[in-house]
C-alpha atoms as a PDB file:
ATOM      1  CA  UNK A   1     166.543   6.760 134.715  1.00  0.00           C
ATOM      2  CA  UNK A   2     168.486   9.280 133.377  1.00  0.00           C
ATOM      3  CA  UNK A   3     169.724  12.632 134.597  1.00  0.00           C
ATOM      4  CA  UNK A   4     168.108  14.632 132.286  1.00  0.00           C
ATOM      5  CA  UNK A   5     164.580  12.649 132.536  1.00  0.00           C
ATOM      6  CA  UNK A   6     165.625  12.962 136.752  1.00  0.00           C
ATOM      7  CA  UNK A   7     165.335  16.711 135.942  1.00  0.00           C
ATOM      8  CA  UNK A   8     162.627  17.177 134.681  1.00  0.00           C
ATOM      9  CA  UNK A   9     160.612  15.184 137.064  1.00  0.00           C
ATOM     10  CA  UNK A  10     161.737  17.640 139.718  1.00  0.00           C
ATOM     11  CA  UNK A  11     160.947  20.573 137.867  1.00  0.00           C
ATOM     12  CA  UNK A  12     157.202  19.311 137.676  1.00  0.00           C
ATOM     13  CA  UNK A  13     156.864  18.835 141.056  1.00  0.00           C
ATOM     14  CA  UNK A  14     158.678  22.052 141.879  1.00  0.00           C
ATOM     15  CA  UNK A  15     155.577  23.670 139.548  1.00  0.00           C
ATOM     16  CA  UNK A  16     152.893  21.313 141.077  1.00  0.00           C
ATOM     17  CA  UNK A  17     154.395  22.426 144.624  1.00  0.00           C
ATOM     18  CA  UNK A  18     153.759  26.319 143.745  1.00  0.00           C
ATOM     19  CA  UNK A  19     157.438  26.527 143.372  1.00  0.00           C
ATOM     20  CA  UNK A  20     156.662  28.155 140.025  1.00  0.00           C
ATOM     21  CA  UNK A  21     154.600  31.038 141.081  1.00  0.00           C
ATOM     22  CA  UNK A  22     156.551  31.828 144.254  1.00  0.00           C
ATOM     23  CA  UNK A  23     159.616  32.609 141.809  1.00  0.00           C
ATOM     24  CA  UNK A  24     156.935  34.160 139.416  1.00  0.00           C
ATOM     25  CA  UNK A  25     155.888  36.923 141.992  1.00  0.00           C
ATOM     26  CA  UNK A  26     159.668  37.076 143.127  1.00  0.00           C
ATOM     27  CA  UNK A  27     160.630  38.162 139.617  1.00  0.00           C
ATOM     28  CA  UNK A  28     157.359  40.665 139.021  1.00  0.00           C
ATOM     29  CA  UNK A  29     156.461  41.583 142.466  1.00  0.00           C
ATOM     30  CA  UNK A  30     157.749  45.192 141.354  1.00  0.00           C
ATOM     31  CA  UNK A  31     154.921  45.588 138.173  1.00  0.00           C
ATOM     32  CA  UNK A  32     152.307  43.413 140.268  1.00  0.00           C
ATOM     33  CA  UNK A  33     152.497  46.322 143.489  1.00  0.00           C
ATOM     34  CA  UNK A  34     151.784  48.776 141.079  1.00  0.00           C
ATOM     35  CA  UNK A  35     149.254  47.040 138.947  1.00  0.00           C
ATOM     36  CA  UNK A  36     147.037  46.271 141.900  1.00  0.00           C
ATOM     37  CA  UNK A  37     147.687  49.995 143.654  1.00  0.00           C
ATOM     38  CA  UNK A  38     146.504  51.554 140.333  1.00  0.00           C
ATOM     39  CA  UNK A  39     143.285  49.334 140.118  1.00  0.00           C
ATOM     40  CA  UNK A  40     142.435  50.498 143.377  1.00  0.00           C
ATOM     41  CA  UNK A  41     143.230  54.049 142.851  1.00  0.00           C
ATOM     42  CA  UNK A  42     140.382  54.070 139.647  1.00  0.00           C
ATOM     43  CA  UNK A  43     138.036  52.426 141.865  1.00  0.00           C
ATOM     44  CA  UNK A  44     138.062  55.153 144.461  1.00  0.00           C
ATOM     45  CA  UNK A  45     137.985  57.521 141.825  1.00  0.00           C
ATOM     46  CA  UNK A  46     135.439  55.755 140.657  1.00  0.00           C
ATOM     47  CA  UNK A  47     133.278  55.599 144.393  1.00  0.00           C
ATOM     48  CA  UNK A  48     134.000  60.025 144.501  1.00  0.00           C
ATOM     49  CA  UNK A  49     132.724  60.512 141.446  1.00  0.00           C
ATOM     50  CA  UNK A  50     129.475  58.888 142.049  1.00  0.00           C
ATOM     51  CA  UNK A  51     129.088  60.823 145.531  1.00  0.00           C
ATOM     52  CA  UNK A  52     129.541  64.115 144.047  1.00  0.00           C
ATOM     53  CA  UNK A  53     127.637  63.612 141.196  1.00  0.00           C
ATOM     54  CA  UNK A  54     124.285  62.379 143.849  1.00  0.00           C
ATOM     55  CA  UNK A  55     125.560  65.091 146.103  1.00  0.00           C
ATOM     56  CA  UNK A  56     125.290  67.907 143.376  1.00  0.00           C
ATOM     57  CA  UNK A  57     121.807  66.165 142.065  1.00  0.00           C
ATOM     58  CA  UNK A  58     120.863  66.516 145.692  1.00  0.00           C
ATOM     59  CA  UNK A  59     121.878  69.858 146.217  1.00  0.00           C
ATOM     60  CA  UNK A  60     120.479  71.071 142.918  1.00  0.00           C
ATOM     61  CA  UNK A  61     116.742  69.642 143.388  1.00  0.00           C
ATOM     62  CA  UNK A  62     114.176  72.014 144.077  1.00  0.00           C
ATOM     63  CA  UNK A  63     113.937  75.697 143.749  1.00  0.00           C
ATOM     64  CA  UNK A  64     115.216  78.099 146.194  1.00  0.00           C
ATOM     65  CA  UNK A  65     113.505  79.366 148.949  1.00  0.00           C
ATOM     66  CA  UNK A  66     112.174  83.235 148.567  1.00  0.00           C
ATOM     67  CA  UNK A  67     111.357  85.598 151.480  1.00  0.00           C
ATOM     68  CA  UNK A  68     108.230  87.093 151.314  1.00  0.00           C
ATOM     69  CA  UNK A  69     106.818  89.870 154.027  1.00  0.00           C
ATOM     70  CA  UNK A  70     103.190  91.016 154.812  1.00  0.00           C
ATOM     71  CA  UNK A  71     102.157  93.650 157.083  1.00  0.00           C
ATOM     72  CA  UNK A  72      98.705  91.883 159.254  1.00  0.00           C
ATOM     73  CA  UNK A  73      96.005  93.861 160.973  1.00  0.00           C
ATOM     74  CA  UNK A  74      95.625  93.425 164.453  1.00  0.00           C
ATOM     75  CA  UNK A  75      92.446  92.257 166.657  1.00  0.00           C
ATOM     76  CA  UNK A  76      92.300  94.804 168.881  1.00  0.00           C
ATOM     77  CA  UNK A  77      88.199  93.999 169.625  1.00  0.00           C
ATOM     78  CA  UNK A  78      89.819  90.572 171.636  1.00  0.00           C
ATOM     79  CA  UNK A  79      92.089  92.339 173.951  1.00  0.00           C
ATOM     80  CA  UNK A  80      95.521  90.869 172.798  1.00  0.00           C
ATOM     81  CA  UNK A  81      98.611  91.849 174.579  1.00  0.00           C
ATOM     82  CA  UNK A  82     100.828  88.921 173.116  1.00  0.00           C
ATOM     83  CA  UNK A  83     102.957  88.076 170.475  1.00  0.00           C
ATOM     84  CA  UNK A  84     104.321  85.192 169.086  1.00  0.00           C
ATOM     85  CA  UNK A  85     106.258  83.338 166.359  1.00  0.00           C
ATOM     86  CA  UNK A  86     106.018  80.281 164.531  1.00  0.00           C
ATOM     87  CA  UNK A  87     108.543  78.560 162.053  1.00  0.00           C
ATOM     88  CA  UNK A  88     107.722  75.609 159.966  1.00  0.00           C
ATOM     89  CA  UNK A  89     110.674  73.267 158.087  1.00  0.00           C
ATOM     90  CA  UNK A  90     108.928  71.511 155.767  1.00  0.00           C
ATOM     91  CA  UNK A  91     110.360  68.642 153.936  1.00  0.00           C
ATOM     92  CA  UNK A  92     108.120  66.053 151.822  1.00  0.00           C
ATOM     93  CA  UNK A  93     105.444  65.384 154.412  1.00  0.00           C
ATOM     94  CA  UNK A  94     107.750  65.998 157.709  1.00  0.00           C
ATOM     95  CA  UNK A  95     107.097  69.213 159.351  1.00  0.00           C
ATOM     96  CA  UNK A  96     109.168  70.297 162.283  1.00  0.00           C
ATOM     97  CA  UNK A  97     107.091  73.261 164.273  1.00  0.00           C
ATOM     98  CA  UNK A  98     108.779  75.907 166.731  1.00  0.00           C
ATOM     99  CA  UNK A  99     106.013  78.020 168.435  1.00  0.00           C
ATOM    100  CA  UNK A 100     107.161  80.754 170.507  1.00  0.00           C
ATOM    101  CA  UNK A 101     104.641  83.165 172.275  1.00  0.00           C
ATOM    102  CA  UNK A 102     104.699  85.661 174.591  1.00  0.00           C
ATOM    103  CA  UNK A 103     102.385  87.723 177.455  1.00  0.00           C
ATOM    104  CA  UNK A 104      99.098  85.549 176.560  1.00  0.00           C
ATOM    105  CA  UNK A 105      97.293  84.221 179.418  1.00  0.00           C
ATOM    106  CA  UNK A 106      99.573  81.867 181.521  1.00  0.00           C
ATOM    107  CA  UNK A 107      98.410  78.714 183.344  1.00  0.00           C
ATOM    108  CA  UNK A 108      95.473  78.531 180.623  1.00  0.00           C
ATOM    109  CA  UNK A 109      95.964  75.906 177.712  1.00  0.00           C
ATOM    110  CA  UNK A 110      96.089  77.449 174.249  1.00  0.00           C
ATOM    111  CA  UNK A 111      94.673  75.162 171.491  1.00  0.00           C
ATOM    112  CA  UNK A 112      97.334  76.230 168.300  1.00  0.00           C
ATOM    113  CA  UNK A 113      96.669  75.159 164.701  1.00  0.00           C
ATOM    114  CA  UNK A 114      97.704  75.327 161.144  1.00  0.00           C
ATOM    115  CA  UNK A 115      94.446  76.694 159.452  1.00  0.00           C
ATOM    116  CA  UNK A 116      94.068  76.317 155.665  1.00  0.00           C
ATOM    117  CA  UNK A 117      91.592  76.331 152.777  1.00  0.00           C
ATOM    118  CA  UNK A 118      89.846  79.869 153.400  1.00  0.00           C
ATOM    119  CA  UNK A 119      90.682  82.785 151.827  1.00  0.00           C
ATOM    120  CA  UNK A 120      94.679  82.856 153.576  1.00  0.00           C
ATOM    121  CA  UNK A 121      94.421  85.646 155.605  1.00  0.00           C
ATOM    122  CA  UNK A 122      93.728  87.040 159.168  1.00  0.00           C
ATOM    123  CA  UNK A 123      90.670  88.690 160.881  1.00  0.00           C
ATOM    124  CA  UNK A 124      90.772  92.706 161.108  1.00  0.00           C
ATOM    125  CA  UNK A 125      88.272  94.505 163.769  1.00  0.00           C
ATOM    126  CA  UNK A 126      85.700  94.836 160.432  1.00  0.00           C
ATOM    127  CA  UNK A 127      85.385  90.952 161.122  1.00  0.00           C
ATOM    128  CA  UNK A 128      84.159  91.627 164.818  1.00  0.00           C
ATOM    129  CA  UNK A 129      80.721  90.711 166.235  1.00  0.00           C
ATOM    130  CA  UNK A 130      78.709  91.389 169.639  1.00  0.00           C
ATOM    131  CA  UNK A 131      79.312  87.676 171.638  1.00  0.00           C
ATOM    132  CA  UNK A 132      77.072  87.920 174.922  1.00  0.00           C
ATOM    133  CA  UNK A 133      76.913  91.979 174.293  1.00  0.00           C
ATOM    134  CA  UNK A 134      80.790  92.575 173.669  1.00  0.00           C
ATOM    135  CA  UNK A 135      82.492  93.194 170.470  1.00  0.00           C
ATOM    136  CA  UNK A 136      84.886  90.781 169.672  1.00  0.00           C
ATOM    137  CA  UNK A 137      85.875  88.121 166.972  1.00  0.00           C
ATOM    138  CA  UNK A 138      85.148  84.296 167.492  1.00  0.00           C
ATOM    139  CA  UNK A 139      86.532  81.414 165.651  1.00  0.00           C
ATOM    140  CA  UNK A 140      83.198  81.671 163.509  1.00  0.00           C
ATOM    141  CA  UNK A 141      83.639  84.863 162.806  1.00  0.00           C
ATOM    142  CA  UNK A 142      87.166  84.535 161.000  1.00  0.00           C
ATOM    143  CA  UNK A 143      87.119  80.754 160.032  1.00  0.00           C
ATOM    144  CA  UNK A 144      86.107  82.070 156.281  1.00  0.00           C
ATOM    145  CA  UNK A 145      89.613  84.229 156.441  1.00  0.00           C
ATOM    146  CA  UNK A 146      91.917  81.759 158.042  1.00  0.00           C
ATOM    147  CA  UNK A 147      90.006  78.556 157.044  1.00  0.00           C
ATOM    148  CA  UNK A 148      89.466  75.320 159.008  1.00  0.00           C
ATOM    149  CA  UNK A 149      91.887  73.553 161.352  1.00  0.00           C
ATOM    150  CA  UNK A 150      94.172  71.035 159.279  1.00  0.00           C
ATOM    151  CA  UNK A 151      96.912  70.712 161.993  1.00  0.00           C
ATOM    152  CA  UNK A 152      96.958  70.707 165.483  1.00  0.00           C
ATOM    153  CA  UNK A 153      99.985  71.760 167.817  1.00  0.00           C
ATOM    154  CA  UNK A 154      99.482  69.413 170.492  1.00  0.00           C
ATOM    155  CA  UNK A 155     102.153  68.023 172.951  1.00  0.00           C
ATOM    156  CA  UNK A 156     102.001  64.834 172.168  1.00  0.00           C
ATOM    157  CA  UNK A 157      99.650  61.822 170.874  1.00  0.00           C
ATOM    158  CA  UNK A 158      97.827  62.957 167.032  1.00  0.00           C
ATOM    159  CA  UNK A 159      98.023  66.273 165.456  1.00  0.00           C
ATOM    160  CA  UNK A 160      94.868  65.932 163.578  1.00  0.00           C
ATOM    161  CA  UNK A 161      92.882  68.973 162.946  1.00  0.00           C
ATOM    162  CA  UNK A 162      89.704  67.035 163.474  1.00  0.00           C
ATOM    163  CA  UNK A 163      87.328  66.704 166.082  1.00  0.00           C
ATOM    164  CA  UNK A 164      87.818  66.029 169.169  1.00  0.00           C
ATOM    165  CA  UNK A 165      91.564  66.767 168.941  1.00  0.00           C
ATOM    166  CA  UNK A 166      91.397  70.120 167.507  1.00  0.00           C
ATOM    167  CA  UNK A 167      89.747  71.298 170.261  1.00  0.00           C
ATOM    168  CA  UNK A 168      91.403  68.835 173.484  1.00  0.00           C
ATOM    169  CA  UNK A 169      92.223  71.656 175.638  1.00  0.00           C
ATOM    170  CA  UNK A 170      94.072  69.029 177.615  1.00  0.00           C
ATOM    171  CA  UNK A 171      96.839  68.449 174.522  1.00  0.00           C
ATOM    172  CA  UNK A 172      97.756  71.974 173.984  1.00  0.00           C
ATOM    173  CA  UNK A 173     100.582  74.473 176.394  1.00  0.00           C
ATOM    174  CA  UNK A 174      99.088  75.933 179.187  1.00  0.00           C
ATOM    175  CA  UNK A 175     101.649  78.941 179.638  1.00  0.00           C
ATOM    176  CA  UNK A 176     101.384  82.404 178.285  1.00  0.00           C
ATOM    177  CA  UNK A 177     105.420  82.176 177.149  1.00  0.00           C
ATOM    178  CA  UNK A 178     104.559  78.565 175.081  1.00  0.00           C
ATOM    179  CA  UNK A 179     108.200  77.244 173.643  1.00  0.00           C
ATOM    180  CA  UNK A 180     106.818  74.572 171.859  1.00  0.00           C
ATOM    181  CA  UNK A 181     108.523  72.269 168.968  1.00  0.00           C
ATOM    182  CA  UNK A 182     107.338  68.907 167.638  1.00  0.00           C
ATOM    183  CA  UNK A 183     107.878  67.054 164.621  1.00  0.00           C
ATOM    184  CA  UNK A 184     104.808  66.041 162.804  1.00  0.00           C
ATOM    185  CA  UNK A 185     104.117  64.219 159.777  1.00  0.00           C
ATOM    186  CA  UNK A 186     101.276  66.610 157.491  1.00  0.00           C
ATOM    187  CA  UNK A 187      98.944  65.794 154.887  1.00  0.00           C
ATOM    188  CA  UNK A 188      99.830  66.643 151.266  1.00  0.00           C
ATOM    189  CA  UNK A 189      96.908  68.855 151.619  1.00  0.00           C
ATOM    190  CA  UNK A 190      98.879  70.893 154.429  1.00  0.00           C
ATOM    191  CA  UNK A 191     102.296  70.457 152.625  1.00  0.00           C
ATOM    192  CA  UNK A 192     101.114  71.975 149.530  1.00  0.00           C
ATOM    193  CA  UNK A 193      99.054  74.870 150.745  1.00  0.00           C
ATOM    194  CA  UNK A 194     102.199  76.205 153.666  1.00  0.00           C
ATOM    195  CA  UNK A 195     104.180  76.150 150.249  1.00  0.00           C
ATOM    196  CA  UNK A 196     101.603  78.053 148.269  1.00  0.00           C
ATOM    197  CA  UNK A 197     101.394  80.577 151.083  1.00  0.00           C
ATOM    198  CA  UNK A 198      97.819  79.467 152.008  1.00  0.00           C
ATOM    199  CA  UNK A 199      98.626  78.315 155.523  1.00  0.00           C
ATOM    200  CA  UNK A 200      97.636  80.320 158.224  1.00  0.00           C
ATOM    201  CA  UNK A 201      98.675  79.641 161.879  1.00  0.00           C
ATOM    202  CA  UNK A 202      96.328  80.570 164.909  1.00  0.00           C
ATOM    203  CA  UNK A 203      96.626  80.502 168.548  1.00  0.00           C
ATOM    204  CA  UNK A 204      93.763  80.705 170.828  1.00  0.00           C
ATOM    205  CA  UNK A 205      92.757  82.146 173.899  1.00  0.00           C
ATOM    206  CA  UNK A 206      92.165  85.035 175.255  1.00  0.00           C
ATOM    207  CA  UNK A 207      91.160  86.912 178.619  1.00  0.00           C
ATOM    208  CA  UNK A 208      88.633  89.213 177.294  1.00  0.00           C
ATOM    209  CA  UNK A 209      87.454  90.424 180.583  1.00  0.00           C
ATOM    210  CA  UNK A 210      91.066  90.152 181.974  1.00  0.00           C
ATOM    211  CA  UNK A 211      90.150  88.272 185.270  1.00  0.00           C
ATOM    212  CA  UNK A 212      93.309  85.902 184.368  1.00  0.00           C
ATOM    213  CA  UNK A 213      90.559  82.645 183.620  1.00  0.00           C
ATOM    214  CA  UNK A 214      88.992  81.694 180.429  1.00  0.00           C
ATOM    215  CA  UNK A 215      85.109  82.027 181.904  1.00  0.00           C
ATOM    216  CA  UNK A 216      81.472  82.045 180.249  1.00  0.00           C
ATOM    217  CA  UNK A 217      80.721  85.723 181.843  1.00  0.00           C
ATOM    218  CA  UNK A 218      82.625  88.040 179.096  1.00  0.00           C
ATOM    219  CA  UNK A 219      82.149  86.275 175.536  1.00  0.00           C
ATOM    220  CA  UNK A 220      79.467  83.156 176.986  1.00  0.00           C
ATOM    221  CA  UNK A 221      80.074  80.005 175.667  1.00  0.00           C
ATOM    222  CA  UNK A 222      82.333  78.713 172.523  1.00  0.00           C
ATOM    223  CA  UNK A 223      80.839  79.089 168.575  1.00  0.00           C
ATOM    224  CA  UNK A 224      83.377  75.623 168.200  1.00  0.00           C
ATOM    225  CA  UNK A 225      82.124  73.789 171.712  1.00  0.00           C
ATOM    226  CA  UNK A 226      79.176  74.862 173.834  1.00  0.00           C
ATOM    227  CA  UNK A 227      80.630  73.781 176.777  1.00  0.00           C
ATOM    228  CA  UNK A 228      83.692  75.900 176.139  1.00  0.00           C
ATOM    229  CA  UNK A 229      84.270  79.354 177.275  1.00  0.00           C
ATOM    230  CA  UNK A 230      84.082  81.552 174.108  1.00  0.00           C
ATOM    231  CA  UNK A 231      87.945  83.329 175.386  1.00  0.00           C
ATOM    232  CA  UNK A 232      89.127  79.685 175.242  1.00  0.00           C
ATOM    233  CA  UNK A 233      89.114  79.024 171.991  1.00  0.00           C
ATOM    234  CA  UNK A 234      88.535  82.752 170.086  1.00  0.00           C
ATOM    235  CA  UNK A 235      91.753  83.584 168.494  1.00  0.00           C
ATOM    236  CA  UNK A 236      94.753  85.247 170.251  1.00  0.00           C
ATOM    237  CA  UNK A 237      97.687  85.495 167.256  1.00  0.00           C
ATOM    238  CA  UNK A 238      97.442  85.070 163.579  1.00  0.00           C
ATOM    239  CA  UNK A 239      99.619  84.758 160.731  1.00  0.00           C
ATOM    240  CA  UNK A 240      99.874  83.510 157.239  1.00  0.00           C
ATOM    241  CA  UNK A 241     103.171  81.577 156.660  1.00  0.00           C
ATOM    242  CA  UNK A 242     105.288  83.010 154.059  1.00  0.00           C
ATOM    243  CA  UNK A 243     108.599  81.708 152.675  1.00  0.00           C
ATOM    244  CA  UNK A 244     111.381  82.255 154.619  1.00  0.00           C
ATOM    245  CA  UNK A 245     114.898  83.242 152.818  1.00  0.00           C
ATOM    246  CA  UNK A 246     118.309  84.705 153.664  1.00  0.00           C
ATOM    247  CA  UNK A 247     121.894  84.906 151.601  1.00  0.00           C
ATOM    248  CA  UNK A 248     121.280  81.413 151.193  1.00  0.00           C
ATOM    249  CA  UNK A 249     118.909  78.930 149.864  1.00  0.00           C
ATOM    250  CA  UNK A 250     117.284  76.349 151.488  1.00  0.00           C
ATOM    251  CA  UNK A 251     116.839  73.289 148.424  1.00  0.00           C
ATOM    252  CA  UNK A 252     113.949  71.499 148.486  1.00  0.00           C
ATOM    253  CA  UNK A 253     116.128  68.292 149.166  1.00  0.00           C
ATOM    254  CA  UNK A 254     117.155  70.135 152.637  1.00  0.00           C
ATOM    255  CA  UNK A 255     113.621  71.550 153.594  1.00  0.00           C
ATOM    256  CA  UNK A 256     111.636  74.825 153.096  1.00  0.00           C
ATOM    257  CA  UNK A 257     111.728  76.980 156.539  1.00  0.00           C
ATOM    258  CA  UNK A 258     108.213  79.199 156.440  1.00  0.00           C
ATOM    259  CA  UNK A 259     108.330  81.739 159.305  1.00  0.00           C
ATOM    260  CA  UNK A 260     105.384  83.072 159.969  1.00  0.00           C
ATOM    261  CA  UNK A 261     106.193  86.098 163.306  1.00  0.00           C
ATOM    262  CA  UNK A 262     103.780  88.235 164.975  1.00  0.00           C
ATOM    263  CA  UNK A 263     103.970  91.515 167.750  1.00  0.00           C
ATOM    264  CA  UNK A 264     102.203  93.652 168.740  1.00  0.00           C
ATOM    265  CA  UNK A 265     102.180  97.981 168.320  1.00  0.00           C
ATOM    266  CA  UNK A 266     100.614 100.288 170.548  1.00  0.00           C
ATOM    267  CA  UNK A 267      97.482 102.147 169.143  1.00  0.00           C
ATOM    268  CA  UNK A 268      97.557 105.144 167.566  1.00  0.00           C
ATOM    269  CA  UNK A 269      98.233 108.156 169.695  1.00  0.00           C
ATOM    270  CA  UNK A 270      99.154 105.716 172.583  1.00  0.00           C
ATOM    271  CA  UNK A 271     102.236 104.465 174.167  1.00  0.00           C
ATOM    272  CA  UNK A 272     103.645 100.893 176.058  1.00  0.00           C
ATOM    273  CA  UNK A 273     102.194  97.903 175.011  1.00  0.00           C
ATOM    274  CA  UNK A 274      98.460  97.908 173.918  1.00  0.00           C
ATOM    275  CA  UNK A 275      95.651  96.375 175.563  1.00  0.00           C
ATOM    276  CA  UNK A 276      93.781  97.431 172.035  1.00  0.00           C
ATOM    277  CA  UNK A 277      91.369  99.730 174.039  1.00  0.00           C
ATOM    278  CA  UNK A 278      92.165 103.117 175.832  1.00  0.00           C
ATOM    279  CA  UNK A 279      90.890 104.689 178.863  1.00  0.00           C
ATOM    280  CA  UNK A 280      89.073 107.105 176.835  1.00  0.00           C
ATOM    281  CA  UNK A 281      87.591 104.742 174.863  1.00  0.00           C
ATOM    282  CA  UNK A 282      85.525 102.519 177.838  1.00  0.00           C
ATOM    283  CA  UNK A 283      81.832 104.094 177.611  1.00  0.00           C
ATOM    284  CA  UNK A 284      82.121 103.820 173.543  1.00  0.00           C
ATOM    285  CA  UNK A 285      83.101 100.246 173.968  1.00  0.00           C
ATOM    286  CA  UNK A 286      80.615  99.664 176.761  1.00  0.00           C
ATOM    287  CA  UNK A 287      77.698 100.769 173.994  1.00  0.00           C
ATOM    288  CA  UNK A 288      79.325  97.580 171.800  1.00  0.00           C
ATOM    289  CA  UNK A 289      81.836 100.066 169.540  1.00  0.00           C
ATOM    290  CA  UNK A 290      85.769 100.147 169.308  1.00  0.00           C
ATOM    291  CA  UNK A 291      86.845 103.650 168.227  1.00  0.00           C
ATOM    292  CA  UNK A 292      89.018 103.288 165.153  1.00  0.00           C
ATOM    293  CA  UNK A 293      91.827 104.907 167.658  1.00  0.00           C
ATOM    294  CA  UNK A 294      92.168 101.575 169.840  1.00  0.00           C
ATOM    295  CA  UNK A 295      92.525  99.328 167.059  1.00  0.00           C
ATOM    296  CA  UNK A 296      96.399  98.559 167.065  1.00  0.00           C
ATOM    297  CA  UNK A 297      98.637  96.749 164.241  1.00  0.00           C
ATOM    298  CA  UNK A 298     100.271  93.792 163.981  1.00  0.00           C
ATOM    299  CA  UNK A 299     103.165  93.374 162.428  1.00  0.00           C
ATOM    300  CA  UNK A 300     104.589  90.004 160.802  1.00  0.00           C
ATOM    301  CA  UNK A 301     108.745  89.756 161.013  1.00  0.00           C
ATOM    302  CA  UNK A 302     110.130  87.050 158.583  1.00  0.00           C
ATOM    303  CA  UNK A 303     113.295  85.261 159.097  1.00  0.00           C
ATOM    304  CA  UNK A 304     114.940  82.341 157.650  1.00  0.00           C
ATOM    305  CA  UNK A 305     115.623  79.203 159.965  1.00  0.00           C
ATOM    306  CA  UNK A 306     118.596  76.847 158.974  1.00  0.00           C
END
């Protein structure tokens, strides 16, 4: 065989052995580095582009939440010395509720709902009515005002505002000073009427006769359960939820917060904190009358939650 065949035989090999490329990437190693570094430069370009352009069509879907404020009348015919606030984040079907409330009758459960589907607001003393020979306002009497229960703030187990958990005295805070919060999942029912402004929260309870026990001697027995004290489950606190806003929006792919926030004033002419009826005013109450000077207002403070 000759030299020159002997060659090339030993080239082939040196290709079939990878010989070839070896000196291949030897000679462009240099172009190669920076042909792969830029393909993986465009493809992280690539990956940031696509996450800012789902962040910004994240952050641009829904409109903007607006603050709203409304001035409520009390119920100064139920004897209310508390105050409260509620906040609702809202997002698709999820609600998250914080209930605060403050000076209502402690160690006495206090059934708490989101009420809907009636005309959106809260009872005034016009709404009142005699209950076992006292002036005062029942579920009944308000329930075309505030609407039916739709949601129930219970501690745990189903938030239904049905039967029997809407009134379960056993699922609901038993403290005057409730700091409550739960998640909840709503129906689109509840979802879309908090967002229209229709949704009115309630909390119940009351100590009419102010012997610190919800009992059947002051208002007799429940309009919702006869074998419920009527102060057990006539309302305490009421407030229609309103929008909730501040510097800046909450999106509708972050959650609405809707605030609703009650407390109390002290009547007119009076001072402290209001029981709703004066000293003055006990023989014209004991006749089944509130003197326009007991009834006291309550006010509704709005603030945005983030």
């Amino acid at each position: 065989m000759s030299t020159q065949h002997r060659g090339r035989l030993t080239r082939a090999r040196l290709v079939l052995a990878g010989f070839g490329w070896r000196v291949f990437l030897r000679r462009y190693r240099g172009p190669l580095f920076v042909f792969v570094l830029l393909i993986g430069l465009a493809g992280s370009l690539a990956a940031v582009g696509v996450l800012a352009t789902s962040d910004s069509s994240s952050s641009s879907a829904g409109p903007a939440a607006k603050a709203y404020a409304t001035t409520l009348g009390a119920i100064p015919t139920n004897r209310v010395t508390g105050s409260g606030s509620v906040t609702v984040q809202l997002k698709g079907l999820t609600a998250t509720v914080t209930m605060d409330t403050n000076g209502l009758l402690n160690g006495s459960p206090h059934l708490a709902h989101i009420h809907g589907e009636g005309l959106g607001t809260c009872p005034t003393a016009a709404n009142a009515r005699l209950h076992n020979g006292h002036l005062s306002i029942s579920t009944g009497d308000a329930i075309r005002l505030y609407g039916s229960t739709l949601t129930s703030f219970t501690l745990y187990g189903s938030t239904s505002g049905a039967v029997p958990t809407n009134i379960d005295m056993n699922l609901y805070p038993a403290s005057g000073n409730i700091r409550y919060k739960r998640t909840m999942r709503v129906s689109r029912l509840v979802a879309d009427l908090v967002r229209d402004g229709d949704g009115v929260i309630v909390v119940h309870g009351i100590d009419y006769n102010e012997n610190h026990v919800y009992d059947f001697s002051a208002l007799g027995v429940s309009d919702l359960d006869h074998t419920l004290p009527g102060e057990a489950t006539a309302p305490a606190l009421c407030g229609p939820l309103r929008r909730a806003s501040s510097g800046h929006s909450a999106s509708a792919a972050n959650g609405s917060t809707f605030v609703a926030s009650l407390r109390t004033t002290p009547p007119i002419g009076g001072s402290g904190v209001s029981t709703g009826v004066p000293a003055a005013a006990t023989s014209s109450r004991s006749a089944g009358h509130e003197p326009p000077s007991a009834q006291s207002s309550l006010i509704c403070d709005l603030s945005h939650s983030v």
